[in-house]
Protein backbone atom coordinates (compact mmCIF):
# COMPACT_ATOMS: atom_id res chain seq x y z
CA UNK A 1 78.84 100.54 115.70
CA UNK A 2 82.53 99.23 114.77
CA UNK A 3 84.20 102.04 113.32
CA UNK A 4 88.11 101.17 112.46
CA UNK A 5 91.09 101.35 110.24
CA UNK A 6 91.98 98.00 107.89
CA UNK A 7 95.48 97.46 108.45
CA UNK A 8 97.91 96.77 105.67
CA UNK A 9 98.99 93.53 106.01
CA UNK A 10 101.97 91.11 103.76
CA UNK A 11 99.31 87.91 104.97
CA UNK A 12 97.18 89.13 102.46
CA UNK A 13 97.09 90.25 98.87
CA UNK A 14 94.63 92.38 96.29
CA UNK A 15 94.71 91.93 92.74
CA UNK A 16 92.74 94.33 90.38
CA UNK A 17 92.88 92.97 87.11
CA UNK A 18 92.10 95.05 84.10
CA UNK A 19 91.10 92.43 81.55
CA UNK A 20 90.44 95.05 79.20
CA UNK A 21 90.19 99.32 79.17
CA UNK A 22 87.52 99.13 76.52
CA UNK A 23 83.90 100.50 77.92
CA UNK A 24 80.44 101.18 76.91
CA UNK A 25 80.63 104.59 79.09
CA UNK A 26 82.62 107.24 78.73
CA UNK A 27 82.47 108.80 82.45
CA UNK A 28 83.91 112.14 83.40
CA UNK A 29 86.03 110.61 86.07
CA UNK A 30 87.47 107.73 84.11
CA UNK A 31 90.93 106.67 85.25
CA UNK A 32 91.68 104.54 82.14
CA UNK A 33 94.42 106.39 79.91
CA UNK A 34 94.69 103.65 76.80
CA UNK A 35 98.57 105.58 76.15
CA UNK A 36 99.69 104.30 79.59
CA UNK A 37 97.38 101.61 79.63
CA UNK A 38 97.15 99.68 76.35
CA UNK A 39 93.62 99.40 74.26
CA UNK A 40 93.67 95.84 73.58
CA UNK A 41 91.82 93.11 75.23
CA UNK A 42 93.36 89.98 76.98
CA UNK A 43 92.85 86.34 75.01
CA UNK A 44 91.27 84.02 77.68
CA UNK A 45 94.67 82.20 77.61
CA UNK A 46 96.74 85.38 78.35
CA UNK A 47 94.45 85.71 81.24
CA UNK A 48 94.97 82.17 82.61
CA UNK A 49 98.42 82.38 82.33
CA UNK A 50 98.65 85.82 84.41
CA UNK A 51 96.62 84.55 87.21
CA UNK A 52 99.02 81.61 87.41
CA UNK A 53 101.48 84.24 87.81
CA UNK A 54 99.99 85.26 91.38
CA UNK A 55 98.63 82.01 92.08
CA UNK A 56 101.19 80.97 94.75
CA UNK A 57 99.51 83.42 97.34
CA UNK A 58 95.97 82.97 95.73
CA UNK A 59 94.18 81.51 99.14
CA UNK A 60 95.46 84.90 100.82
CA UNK A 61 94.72 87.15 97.06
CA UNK A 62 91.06 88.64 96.70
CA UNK A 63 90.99 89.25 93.02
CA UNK A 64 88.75 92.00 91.82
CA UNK A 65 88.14 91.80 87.84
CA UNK A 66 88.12 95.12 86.13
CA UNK A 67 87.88 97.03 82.71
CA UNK A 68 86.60 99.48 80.93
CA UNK A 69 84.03 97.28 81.66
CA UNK A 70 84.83 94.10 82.69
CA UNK A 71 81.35 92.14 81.10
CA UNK A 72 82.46 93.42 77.74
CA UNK A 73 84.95 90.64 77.92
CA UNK A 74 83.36 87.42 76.14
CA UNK A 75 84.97 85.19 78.05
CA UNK A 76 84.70 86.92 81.33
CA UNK A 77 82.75 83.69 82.68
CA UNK A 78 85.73 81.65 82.26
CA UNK A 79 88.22 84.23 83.89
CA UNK A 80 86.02 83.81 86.85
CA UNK A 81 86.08 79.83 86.77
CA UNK A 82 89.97 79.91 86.55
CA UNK A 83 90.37 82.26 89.26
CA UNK A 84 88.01 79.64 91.44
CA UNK A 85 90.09 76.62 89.90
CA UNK A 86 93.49 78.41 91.20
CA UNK A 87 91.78 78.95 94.52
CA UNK A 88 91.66 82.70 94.82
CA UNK A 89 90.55 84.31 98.32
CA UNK A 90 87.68 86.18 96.87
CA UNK A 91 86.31 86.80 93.13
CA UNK A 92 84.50 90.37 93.09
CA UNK A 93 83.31 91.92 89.56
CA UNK A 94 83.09 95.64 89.16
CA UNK A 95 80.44 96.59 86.62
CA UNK A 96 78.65 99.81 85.40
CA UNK A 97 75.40 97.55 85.61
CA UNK A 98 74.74 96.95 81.79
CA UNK A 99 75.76 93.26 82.22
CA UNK A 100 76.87 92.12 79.04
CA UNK A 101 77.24 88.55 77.03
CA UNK A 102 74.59 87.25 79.67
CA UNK A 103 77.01 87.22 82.41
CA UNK A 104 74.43 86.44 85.05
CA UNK A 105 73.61 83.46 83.36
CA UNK A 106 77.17 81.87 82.81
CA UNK A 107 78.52 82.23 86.08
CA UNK A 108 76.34 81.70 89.83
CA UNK A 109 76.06 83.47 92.80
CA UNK A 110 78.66 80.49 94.26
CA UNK A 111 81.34 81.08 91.42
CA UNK A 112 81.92 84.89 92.98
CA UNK A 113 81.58 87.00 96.60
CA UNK A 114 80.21 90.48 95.16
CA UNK A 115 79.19 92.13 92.30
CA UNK A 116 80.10 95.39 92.74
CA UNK A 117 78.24 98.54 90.66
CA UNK A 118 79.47 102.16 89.93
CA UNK A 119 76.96 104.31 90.84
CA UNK A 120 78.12 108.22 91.42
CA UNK A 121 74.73 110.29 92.12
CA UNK A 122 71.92 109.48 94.17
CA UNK A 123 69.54 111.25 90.70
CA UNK A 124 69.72 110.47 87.52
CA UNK A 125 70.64 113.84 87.15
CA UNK A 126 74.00 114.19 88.60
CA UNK A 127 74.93 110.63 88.21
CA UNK A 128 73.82 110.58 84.31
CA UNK A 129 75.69 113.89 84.07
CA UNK A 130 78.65 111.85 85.22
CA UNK A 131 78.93 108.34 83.74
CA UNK A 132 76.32 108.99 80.65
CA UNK A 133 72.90 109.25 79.96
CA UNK A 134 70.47 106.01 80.92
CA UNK A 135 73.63 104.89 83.39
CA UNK A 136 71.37 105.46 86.56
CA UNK A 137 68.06 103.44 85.40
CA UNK A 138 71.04 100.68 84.04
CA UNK A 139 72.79 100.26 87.11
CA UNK A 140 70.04 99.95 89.31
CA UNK A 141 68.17 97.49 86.93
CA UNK A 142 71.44 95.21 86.59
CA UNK A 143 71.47 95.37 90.92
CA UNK A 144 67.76 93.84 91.03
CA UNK A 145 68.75 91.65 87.86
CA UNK A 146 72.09 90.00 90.57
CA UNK A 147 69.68 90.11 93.65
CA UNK A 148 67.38 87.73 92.19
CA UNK A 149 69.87 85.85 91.04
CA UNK A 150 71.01 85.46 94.88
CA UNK A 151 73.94 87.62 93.97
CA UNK A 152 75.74 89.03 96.73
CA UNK A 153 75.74 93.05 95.51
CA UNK A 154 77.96 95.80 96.53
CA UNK A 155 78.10 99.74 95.18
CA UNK A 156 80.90 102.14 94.54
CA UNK A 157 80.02 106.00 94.82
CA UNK A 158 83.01 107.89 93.34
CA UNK A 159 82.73 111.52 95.66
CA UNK A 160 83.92 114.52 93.48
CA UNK A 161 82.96 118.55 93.58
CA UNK A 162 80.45 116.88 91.71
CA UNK A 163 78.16 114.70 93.37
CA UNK A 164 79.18 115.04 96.73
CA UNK A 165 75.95 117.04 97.77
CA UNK A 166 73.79 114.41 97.09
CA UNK A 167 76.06 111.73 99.25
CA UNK A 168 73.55 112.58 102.11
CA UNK A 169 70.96 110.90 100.17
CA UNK A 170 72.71 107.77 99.72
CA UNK A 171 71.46 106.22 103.37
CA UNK A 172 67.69 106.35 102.37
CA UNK A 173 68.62 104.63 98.61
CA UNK A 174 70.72 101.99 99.64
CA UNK A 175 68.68 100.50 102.47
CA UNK A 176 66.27 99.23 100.08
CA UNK A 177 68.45 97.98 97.52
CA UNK A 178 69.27 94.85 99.02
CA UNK A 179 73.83 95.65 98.78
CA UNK A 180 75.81 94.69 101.39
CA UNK A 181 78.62 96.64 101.03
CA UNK A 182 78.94 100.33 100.11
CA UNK A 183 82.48 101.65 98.87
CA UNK A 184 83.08 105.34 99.22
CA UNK A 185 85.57 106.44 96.70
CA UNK A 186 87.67 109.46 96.48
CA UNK A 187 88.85 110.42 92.86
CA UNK A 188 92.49 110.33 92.15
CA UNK A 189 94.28 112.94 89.94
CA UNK A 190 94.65 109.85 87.39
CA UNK A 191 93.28 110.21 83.59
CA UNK A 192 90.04 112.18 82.28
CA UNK A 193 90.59 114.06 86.02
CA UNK A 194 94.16 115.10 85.40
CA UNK A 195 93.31 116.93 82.48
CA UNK A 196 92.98 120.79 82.87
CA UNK A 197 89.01 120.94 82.87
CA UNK A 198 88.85 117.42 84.69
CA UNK A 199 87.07 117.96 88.80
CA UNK A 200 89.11 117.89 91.65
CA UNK A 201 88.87 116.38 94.76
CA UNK A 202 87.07 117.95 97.52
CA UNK A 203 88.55 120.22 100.32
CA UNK A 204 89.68 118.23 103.60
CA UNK A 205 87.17 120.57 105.41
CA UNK A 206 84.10 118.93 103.38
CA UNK A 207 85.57 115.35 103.17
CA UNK A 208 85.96 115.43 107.42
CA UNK A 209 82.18 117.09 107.37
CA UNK A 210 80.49 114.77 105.17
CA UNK A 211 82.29 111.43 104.65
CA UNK A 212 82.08 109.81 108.28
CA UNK A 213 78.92 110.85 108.98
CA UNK A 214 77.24 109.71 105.67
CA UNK A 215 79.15 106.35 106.13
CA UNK A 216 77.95 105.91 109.68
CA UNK A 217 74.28 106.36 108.20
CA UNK A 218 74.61 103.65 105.57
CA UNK A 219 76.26 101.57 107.88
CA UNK A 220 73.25 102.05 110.83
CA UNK A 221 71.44 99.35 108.00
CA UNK A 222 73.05 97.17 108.71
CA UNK A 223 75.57 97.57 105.34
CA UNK A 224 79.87 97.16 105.99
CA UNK A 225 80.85 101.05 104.43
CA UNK A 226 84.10 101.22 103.07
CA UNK A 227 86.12 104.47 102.69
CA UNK A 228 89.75 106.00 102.08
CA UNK A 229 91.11 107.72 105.21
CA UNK A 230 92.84 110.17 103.32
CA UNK A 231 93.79 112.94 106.05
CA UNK A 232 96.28 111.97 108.67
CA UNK A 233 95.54 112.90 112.47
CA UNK A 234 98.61 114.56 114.11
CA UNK A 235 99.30 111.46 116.17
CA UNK A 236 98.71 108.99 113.56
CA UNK A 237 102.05 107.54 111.43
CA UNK A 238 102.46 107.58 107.58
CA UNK A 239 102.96 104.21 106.44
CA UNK A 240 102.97 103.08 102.58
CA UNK A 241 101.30 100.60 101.15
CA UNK A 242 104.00 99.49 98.92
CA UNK A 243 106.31 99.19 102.02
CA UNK A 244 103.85 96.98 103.96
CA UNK A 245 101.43 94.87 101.96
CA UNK A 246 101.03 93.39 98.35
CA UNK A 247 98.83 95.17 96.02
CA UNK A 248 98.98 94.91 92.22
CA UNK A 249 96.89 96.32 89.34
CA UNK A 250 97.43 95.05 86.36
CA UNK A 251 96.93 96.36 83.07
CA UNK A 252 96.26 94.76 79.39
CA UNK A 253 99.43 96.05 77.91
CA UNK A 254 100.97 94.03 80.47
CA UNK A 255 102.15 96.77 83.11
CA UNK A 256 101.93 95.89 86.65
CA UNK A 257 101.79 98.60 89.71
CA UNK A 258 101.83 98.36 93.23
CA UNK A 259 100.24 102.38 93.60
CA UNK A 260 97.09 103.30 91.95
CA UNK A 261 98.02 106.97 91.94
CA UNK A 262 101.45 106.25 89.98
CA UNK A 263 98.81 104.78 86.83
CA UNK A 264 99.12 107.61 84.21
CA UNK A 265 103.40 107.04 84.34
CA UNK A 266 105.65 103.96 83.54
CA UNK A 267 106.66 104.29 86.93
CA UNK A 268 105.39 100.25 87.06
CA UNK A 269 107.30 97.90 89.40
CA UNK A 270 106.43 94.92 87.07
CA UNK A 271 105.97 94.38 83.63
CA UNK A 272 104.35 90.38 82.46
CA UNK A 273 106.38 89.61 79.30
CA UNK A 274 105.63 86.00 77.45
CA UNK A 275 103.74 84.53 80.73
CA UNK A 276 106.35 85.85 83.40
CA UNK A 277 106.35 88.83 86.20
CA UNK A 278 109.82 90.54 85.59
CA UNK A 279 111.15 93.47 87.82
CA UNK A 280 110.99 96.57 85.64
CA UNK A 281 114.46 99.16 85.40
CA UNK A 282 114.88 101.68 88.13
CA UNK A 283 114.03 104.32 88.35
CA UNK A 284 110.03 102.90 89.03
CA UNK A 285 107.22 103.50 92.05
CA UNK A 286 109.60 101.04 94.46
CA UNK A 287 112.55 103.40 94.81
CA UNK A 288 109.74 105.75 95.69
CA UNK A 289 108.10 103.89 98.59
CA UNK A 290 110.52 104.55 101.31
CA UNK A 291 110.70 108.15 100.51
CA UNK A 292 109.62 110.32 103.66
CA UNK A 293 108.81 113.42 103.47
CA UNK A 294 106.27 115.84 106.10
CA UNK A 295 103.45 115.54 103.72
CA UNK A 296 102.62 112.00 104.15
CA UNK A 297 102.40 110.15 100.52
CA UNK A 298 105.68 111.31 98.35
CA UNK A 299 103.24 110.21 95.14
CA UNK A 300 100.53 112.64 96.15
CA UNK A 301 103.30 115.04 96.52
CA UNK A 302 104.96 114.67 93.19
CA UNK A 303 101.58 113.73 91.10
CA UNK A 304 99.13 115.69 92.39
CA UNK A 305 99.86 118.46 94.98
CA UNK A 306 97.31 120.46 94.12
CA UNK A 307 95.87 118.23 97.43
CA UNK A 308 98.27 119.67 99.76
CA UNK A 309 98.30 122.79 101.91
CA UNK A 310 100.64 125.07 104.04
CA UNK A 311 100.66 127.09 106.29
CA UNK A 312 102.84 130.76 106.64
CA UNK A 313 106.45 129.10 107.73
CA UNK A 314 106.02 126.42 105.26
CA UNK A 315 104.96 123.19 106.92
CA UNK A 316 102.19 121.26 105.43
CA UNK A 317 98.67 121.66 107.00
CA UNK A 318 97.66 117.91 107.26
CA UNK A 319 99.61 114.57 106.53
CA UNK A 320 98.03 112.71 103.03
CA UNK A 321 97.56 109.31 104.16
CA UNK A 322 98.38 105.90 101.39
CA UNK A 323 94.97 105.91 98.79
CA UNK A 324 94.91 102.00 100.36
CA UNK A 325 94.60 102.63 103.65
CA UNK A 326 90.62 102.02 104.59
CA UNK A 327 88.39 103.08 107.14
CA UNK A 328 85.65 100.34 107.75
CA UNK A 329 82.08 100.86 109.13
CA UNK A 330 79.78 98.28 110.46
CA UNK A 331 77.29 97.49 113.38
């Protein structure tokens, strides 16, 4: 068993690329907030012409294609093609499972590395109570529907207060399913969560408890788990993401950040105006990244604290590590 921590690196880049925020679910834990975000959908043109933007780097860019739901785009085949065209690291499609416009059919298992499915219960009970009712029997019919189809499959589990006791029961469901990859997400303070009755992350005590040891069972099948480190050991160093690597989710309204958890502010480094990447005004997430400060992550401090602790003098309890910086499980 290989258990260790990716490394950010500036030899190579991510690009999540929301092509659109509309979806066919409305889950509990959504991220998308259509005020910061935009609500409309990206012409196939507009959506050439931004991958261009980012296609000097593209053999060292894995481009992940996201929504809402990213098959509700019409023309989602020929995103894909133009991303292969520019020569893009890696093509990966997250989906909800309910495939739309026939993608399986207009694009092959050669055009993309992984299809990648949101699936955040191990019932149809908790997972159904989170992303919406039929969601369970959907994403697992869409996984067989890309496996036959020679896809290569990965899954996303999303772990909140709410479906973090069935996480245990991922190991025995997965190593039939045929994926290759399993993605263990934490949720971020960011959209339907950040409202008052949205759930919270859970405590470090049952993320330490439960995370590495569920990801060293998936892994034991032979499947590459994926998850956020999150909690700093005392002898480990902060380091930012945006200080030390290129990362850059893009939105439909043309925003572009370089930190996930900044999402629900125009605190965006970049905005794309007519076809070109322009530096936005201080004060943005940039000025930001060099911040240090005891507890880790300055973001997590100023957006959501609630995941911080102290102790009697003061001090913070436990350093918040970047939300990009991965542990990685494999045999």
């Amino acid at each position: 068993m290989t258990n260790r921590t990716v490394a950010f690196s500036k030899d190579s880049s991510n690009l999540f690329f929301h092509i659109l925020t509309k979806c066919n679910l409305s889950c509990t834990h959504c991220y998308i907030n259509k005020n910061q975000h935009g609500a409309n959908t990206l012409d196939i043109e507009t959506i050439q012409n931004w991958l261009t933007l980012f296609s000097k780097k593209a053999r060292q860019t894995n481009i992940i294609f996201l929504g809402g739901e990213p098959t509700l785009h019409p023309d989602l085949y020929l995103a894909v093609k133009e991303a292969n065209r520019l020569g893009f690291k890696s093509i990966t499609i997250d989906t909800n499972g309910y495939l739309f416009h026939d993608i399986l059919d207009k694009i092959s298992c050669d055009d993309i590395d992984f299809l990648s499915f949101s699936l955040d219960g191990a019932t149809r009970k908790t997972n159904d109570a989170i992303r919406g009712k039929g969601s369970y029997d959907k994403v697992m019919e869409g996984i067989q529907k890309a496996l036959s189809k020679n896809f290569s499959c990965s899954m996303i589990y999303t772990v909140s207060d709410m479906n973090i006791h069935e996480l245990e029961l991922m190991p025995n469901i997965v190593k039939h399913l045929g994926i290759k990859r399993f993605f263990i997400q934490v949720i971020g303070m960011r959209g339907k969560s950040s409202e008052p009755n949205g759930k919270h992350q859970v405590s470090k005590e049952t993320w330490l408890s439960t995370i590495p040891k569920v990801a060293e069972a998936i892994a034991d099948h032979g499947i590459i788990v994926t998850y956020p480190k999150v909690f700093l050991a005392k002898n480990e160093i902060f380091q930012c993401a945006g200080n030390v690597a290129d990362n850059y989710f893009i939105f439909p309204n043309g925003r572009v950040y370089q930190c996930p958890i900044c999402e629900d502010f125009p605190l965006h480094s970049y905005e794309i105006r007519q076809n070109q990447l322009i530096p936005t005004q201080k004060i943005n997430e940039k000025d930001l990244f060099g911040l240090t400060i005891p507890e880790g992550c300055v973001m997590n401090k100023m957006i959501q604290p609630q995941n911080l602790s102290y102790n009697k003098k003061g001090d913070p309890e436990h350093q918040i590590a970047c939300c990009m910086l991965k542990e990685e499980i494999s045999l």
